[in-house]
PDB file of N, CA and C in Angstrom:
ATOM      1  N   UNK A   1     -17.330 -11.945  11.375  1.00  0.00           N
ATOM      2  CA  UNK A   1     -17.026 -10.620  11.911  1.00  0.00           C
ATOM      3  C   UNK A   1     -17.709 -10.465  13.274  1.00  0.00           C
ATOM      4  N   UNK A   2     -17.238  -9.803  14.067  1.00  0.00           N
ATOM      5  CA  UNK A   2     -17.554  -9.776  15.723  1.00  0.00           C
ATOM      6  C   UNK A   2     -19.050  -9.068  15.652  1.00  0.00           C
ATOM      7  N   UNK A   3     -19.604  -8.871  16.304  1.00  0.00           N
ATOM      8  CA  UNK A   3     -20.817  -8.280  16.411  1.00  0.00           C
ATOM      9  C   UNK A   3     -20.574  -6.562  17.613  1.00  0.00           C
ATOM     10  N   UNK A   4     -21.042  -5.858  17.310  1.00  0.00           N
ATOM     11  CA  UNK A   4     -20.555  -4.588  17.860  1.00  0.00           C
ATOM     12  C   UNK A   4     -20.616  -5.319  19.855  1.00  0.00           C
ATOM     13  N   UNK A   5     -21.300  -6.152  20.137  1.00  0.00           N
ATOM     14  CA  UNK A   5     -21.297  -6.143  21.585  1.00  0.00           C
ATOM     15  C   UNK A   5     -19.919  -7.081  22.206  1.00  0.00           C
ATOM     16  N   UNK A   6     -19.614  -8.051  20.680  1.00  0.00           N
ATOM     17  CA  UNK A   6     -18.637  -8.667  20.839  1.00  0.00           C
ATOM     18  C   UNK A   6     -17.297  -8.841  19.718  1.00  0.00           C
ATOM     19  N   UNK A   7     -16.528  -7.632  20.106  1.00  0.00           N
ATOM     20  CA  UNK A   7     -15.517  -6.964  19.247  1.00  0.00           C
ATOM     21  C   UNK A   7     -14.222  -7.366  19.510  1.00  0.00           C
ATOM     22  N   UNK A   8     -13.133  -7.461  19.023  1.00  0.00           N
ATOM     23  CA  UNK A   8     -11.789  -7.928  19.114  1.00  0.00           C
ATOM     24  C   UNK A   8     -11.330  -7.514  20.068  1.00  0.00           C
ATOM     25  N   UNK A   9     -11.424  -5.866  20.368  1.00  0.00           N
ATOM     26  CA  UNK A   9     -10.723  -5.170  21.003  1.00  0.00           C
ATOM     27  C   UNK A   9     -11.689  -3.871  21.655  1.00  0.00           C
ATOM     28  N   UNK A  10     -11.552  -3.488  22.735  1.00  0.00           N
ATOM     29  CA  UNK A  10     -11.928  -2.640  23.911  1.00  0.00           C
ATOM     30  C   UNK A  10     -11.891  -1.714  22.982  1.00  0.00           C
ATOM     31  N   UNK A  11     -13.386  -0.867  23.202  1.00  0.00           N
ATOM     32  CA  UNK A  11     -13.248   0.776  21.973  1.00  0.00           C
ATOM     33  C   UNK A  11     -12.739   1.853  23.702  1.00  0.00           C
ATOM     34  N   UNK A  12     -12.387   2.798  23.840  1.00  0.00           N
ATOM     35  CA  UNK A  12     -12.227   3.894  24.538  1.00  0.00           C
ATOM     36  C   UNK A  12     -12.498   5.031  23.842  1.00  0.00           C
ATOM     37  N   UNK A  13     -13.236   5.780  24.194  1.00  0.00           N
ATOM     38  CA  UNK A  13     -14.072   7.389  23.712  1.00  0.00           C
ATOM     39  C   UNK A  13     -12.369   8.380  23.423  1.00  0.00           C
ATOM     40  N   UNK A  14     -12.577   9.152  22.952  1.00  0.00           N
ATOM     41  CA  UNK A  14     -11.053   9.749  22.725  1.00  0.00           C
ATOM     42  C   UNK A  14     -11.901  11.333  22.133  1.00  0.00           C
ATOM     43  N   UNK A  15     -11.492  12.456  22.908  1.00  0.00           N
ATOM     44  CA  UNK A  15     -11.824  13.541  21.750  1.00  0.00           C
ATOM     45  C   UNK A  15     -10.376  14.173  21.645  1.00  0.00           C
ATOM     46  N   UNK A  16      -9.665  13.640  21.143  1.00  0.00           N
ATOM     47  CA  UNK A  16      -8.321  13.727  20.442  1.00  0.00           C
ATOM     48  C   UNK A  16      -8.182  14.184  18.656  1.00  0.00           C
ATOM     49  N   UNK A  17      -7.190  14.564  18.476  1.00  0.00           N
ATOM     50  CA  UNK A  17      -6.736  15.440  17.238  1.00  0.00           C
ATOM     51  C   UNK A  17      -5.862  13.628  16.508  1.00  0.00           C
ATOM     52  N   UNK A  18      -6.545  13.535  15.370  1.00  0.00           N
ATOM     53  CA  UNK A  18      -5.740  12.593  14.322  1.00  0.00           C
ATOM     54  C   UNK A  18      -5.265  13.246  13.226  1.00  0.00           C
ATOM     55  N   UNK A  19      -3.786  13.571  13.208  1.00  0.00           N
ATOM     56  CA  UNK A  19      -3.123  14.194  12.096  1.00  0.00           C
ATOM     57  C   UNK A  19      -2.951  13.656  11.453  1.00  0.00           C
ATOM     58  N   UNK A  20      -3.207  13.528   9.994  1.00  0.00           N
ATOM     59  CA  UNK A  20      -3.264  12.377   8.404  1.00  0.00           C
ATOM     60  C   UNK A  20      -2.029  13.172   7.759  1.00  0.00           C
ATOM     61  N   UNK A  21      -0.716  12.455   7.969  1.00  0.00           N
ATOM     62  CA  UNK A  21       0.622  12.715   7.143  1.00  0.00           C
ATOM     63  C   UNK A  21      -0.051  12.967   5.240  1.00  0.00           C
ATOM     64  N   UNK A  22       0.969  13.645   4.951  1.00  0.00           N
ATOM     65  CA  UNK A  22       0.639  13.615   3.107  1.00  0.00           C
ATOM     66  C   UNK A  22       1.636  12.347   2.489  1.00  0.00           C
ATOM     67  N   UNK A  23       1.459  12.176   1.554  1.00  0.00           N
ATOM     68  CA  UNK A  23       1.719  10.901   0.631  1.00  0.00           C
ATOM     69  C   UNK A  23       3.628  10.328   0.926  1.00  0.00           C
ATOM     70  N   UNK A  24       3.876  11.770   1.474  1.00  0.00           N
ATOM     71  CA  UNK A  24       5.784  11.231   1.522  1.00  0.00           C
ATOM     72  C   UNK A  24       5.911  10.988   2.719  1.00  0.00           C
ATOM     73  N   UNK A  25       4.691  11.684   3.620  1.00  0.00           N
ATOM     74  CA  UNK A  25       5.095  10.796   5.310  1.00  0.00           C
ATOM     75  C   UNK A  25       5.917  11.423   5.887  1.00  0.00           C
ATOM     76  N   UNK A  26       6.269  13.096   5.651  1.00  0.00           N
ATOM     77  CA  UNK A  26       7.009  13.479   6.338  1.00  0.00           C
ATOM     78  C   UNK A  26       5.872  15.055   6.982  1.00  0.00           C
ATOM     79  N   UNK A  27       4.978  15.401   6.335  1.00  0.00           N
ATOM     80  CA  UNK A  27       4.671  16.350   6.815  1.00  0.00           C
ATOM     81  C   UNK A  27       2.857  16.183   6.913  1.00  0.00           C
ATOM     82  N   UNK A  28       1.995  16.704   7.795  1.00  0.00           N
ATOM     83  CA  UNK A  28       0.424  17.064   8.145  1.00  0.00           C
ATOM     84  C   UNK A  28      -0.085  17.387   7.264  1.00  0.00           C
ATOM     85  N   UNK A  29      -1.100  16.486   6.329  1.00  0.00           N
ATOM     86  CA  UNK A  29      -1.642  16.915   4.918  1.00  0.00           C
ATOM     87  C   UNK A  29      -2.667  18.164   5.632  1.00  0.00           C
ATOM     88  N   UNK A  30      -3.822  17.188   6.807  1.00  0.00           N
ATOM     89  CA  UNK A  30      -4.984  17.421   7.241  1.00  0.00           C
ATOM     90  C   UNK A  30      -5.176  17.162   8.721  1.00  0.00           C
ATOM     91  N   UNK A  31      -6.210  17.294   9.396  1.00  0.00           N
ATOM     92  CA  UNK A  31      -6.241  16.554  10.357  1.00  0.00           C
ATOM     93  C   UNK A  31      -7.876  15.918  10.887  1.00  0.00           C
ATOM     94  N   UNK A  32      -7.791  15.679  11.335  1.00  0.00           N
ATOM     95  CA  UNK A  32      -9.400  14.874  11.704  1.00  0.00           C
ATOM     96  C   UNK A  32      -9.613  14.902  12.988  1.00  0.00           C
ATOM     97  N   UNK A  33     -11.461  14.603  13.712  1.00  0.00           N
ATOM     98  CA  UNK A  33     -11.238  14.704  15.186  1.00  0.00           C
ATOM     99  C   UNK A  33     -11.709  12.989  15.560  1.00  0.00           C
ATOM    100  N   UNK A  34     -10.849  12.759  16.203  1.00  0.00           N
ATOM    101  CA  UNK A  34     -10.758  11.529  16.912  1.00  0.00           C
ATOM    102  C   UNK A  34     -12.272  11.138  17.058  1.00  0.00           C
ATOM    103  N   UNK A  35     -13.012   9.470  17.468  1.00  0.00           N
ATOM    104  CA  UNK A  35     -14.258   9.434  17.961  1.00  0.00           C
ATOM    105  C   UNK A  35     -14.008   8.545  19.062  1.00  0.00           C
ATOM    106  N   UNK A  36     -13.038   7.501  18.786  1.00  0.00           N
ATOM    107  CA  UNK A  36     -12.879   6.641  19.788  1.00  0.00           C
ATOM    108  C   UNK A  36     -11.304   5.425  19.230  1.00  0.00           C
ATOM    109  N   UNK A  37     -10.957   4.916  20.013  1.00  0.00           N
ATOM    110  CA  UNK A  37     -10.251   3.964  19.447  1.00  0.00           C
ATOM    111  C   UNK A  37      -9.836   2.756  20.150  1.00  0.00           C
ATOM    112  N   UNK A  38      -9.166   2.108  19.511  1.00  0.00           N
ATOM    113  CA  UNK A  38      -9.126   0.507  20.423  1.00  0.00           C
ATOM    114  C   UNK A  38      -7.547   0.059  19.532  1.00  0.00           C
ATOM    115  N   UNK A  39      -6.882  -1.216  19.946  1.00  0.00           N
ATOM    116  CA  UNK A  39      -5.607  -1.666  19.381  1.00  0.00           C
ATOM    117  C   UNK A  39      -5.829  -1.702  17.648  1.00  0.00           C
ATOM    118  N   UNK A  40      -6.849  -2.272  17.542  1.00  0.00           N
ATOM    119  CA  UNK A  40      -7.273  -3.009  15.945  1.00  0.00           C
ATOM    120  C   UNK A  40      -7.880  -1.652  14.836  1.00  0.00           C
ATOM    121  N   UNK A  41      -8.231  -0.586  15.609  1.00  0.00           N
ATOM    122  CA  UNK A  41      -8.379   0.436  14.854  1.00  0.00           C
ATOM    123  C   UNK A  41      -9.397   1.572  15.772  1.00  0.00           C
ATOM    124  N   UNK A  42      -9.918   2.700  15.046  1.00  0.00           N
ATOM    125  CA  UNK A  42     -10.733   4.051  15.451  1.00  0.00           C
ATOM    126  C   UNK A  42     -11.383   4.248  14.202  1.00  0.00           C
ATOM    127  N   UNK A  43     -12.482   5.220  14.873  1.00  0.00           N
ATOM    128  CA  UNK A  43     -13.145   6.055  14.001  1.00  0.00           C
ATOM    129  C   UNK A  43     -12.923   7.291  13.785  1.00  0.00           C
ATOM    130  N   UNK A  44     -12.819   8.328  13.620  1.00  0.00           N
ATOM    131  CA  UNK A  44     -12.992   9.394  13.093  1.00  0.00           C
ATOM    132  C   UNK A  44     -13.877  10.578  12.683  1.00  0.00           C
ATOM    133  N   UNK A  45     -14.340  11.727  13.060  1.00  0.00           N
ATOM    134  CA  UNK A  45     -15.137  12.496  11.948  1.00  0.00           C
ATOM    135  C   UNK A  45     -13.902  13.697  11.280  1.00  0.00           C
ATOM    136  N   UNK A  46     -14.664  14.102   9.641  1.00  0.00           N
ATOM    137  CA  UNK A  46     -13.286  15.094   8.920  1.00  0.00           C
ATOM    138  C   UNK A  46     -14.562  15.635   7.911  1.00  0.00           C
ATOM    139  N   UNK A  47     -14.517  16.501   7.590  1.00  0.00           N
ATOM    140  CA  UNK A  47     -14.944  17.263   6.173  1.00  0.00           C
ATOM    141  C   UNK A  47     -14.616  16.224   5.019  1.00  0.00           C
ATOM    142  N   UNK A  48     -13.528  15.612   5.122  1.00  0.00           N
ATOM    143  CA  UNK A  48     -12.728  15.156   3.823  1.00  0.00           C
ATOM    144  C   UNK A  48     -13.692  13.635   3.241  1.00  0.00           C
ATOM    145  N   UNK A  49     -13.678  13.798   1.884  1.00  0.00           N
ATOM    146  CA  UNK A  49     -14.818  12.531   1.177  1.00  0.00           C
ATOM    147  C   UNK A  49     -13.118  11.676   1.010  1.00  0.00           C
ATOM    148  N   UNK A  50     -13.797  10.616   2.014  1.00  0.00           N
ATOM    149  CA  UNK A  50     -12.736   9.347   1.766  1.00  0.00           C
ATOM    150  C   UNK A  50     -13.345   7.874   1.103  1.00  0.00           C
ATOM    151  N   UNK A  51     -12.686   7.245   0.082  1.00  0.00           N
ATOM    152  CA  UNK A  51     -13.139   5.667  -0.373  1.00  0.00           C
ATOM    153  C   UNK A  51     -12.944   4.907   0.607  1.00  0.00           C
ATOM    154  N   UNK A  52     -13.688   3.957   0.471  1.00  0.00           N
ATOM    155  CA  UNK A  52     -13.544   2.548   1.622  1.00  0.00           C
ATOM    156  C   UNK A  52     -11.974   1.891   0.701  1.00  0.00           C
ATOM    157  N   UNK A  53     -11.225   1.816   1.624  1.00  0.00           N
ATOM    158  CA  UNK A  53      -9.811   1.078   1.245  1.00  0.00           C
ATOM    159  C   UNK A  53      -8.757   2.220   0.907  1.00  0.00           C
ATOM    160  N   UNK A  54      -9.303   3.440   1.025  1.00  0.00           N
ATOM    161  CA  UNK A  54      -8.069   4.329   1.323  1.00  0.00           C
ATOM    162  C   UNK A  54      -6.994   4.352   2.371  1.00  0.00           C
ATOM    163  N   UNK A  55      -5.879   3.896   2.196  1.00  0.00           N
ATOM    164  CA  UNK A  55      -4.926   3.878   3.211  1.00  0.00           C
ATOM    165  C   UNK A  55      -4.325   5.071   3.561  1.00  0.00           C
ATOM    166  N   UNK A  56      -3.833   4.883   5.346  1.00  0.00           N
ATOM    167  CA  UNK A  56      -3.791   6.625   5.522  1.00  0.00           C
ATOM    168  C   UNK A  56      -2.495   6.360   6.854  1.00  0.00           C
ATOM    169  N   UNK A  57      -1.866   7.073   6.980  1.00  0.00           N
ATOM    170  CA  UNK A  57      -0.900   6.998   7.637  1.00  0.00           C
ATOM    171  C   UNK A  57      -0.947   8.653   8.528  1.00  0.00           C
ATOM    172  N   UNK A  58      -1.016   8.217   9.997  1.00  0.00           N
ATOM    173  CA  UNK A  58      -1.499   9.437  10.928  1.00  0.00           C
ATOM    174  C   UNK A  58      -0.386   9.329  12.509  1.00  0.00           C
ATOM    175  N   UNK A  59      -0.841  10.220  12.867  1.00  0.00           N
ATOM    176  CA  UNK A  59       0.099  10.727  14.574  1.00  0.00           C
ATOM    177  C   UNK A  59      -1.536  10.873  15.247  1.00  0.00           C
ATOM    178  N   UNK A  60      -1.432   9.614  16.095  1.00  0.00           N
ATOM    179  CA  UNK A  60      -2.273  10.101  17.672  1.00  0.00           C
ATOM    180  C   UNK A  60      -1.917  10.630  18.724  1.00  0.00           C
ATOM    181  N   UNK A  61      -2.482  11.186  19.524  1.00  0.00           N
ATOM    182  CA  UNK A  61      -2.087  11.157  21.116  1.00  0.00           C
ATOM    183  C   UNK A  61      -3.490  10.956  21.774  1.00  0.00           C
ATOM    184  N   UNK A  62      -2.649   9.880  22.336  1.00  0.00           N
ATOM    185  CA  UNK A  62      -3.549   8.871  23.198  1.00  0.00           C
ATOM    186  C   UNK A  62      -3.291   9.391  24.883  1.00  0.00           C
ATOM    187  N   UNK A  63      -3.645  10.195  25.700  1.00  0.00           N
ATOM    188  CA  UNK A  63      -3.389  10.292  27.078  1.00  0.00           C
ATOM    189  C   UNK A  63      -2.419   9.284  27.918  1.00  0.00           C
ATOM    190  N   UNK A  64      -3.377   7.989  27.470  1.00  0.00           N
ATOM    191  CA  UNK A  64      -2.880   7.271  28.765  1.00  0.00           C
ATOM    192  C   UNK A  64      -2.041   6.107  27.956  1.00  0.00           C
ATOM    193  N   UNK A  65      -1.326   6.109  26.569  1.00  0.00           N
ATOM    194  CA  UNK A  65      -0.987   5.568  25.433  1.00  0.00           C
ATOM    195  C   UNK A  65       0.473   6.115  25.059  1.00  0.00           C
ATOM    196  N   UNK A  66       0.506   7.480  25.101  1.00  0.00           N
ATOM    197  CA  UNK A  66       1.481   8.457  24.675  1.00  0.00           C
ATOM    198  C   UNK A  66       0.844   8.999  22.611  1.00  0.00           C
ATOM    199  N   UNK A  67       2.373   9.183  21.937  1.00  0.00           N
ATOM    200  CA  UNK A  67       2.431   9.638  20.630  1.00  0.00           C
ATOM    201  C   UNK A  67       1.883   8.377  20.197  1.00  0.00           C
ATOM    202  N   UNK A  68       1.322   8.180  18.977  1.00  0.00           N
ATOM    203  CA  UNK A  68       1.912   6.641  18.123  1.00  0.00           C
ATOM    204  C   UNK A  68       1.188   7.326  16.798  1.00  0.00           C
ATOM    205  N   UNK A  69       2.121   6.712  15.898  1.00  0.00           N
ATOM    206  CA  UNK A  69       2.186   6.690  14.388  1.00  0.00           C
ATOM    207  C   UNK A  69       1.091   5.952  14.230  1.00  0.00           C
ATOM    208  N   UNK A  70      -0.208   5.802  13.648  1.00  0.00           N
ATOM    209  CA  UNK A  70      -0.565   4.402  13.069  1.00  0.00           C
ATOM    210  C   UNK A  70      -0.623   4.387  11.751  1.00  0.00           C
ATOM    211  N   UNK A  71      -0.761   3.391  10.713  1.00  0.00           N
ATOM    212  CA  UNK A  71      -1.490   3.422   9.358  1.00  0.00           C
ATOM    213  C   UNK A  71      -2.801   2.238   9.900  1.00  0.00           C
ATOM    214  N   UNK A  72      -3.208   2.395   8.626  1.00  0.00           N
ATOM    215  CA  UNK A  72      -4.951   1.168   8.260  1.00  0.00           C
ATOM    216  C   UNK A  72      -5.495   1.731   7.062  1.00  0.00           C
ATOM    217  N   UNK A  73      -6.587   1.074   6.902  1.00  0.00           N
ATOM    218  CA  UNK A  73      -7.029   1.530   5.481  1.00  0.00           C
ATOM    219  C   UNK A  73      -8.769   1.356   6.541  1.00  0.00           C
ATOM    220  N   UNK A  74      -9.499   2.606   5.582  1.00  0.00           N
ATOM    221  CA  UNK A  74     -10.771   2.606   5.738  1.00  0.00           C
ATOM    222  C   UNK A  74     -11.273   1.506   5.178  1.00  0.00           C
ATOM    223  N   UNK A  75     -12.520   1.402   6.142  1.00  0.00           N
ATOM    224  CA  UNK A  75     -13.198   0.103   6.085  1.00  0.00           C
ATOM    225  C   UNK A  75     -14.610   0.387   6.357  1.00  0.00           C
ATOM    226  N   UNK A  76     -15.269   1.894   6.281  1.00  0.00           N
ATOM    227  CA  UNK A  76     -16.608   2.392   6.179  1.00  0.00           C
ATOM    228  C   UNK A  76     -16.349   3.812   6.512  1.00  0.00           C
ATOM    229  N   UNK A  77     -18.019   3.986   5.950  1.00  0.00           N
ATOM    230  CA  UNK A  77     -17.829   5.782   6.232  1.00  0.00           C
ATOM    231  C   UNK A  77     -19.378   5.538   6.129  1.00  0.00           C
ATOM    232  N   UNK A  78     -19.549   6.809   6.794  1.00  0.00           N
ATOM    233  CA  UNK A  78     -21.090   7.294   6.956  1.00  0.00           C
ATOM    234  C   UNK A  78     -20.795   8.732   7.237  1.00  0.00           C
ATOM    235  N   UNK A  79     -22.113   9.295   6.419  1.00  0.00           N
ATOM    236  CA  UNK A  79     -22.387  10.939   5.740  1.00  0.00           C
ATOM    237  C   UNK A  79     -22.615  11.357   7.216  1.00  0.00           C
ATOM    238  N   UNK A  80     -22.646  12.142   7.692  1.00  0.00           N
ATOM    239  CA  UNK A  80     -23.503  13.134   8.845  1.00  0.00           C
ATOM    240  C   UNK A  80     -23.392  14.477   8.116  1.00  0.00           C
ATOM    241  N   UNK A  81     -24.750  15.005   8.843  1.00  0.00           N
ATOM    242  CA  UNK A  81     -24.858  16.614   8.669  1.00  0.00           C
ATOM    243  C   UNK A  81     -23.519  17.129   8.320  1.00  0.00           C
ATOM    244  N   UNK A  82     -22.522  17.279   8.632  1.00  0.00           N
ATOM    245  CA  UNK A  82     -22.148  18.154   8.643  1.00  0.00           C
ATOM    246  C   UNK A  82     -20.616  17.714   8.563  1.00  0.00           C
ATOM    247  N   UNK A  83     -20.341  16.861   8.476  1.00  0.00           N
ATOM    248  CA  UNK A  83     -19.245  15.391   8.676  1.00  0.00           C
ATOM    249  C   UNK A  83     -19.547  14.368   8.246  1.00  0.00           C
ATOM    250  N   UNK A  84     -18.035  13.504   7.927  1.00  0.00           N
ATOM    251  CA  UNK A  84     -17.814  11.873   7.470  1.00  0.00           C
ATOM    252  C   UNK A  84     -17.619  11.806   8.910  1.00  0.00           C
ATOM    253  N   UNK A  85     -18.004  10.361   9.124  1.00  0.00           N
ATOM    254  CA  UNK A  85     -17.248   9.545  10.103  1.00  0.00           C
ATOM    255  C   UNK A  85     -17.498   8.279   9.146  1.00  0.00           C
ATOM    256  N   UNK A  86     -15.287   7.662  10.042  1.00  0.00           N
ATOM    257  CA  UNK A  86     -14.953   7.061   9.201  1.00  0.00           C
ATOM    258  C   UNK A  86     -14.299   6.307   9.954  1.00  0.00           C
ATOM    259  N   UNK A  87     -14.184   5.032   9.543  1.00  0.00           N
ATOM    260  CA  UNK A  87     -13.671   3.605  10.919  1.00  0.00           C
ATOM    261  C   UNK A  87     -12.358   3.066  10.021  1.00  0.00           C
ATOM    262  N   UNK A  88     -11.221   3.096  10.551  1.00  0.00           N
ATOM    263  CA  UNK A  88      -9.932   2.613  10.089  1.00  0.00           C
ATOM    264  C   UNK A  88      -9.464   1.034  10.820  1.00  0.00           C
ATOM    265  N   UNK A  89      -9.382   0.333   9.876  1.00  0.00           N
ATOM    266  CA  UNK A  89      -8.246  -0.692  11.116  1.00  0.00           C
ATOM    267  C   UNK A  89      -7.193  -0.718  10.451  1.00  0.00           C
ATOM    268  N   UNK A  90      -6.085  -1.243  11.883  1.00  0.00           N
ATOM    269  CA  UNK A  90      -4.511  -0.795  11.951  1.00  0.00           C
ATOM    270  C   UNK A  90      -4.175  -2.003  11.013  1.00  0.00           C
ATOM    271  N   UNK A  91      -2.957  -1.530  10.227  1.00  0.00           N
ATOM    272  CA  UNK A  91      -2.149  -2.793   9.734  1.00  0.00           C
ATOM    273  C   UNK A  91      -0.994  -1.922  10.580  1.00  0.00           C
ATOM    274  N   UNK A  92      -0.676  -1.021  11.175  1.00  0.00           N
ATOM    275  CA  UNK A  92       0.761  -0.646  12.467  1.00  0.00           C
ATOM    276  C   UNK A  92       0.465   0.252  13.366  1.00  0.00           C
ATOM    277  N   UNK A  93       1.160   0.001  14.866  1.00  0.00           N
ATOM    278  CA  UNK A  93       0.881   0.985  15.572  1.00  0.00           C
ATOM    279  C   UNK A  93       2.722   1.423  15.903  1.00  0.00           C
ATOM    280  N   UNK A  94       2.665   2.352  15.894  1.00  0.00           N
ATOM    281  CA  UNK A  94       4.409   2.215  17.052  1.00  0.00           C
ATOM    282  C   UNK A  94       4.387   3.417  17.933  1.00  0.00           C
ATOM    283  N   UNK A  95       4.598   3.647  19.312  1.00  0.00           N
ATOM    284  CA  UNK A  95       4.711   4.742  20.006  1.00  0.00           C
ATOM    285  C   UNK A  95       5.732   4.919  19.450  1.00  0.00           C
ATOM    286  N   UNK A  96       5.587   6.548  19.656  1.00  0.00           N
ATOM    287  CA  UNK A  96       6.710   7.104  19.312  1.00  0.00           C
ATOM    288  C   UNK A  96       7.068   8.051  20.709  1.00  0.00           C
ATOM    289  N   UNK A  97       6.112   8.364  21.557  1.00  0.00           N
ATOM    290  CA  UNK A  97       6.748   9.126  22.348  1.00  0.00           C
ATOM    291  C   UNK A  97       5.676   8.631  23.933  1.00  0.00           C
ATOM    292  N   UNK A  98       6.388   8.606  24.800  1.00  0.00           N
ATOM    293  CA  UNK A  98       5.422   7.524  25.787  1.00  0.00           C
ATOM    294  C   UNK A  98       4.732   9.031  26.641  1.00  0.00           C
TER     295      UNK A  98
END
């Protein structure tokens, strides 16, 4: 596994809105606030208690990226005061709107 100084993919800071679709994928269960993200995945902070290997299917907007759909499954979480933050990697990305 890469070491945080030497990672797959470029992280970029993001304080962006991650909307988490509900189970049929057609409508906004929840939403979460962005922490940062890169091709291979992001982090996250949410109120919501998530398992490591929960798969989640969401709408970004990325500025300089456009719309994109992604899914991934969590792959850690850590408590804060007052918030989860929570690190996803992608198994898809697709713009949807440039």
């Amino acid at each position: 596994m890469p070491s945080k100084n030497n990672r797959r993919f470029e992280r970029q800071r993001h304080n962006s809105v991650l909307e988490i679709y509900d189970e049929s994928g057609k409508s906004i269960a929840w939403t979460a606030q962005l922490v940062n993200f890169s091709m291979g995945g992001a982090s996250f902070s949410t109120t919501k208690l998530l398992d490591t290997g929960t798969h989640i299917r969401a709408r970004i907007r990325i500025l300089t990226k456009g719309v994109m759909e992604i899914s991934g499954k969590v792959v850690w979480g850590r408590k804060k005061t007052n918030s989860n933050l929570y690190g996803i990697k992608f198994d898809s990305i697709k713009n949807i709107y440039p």
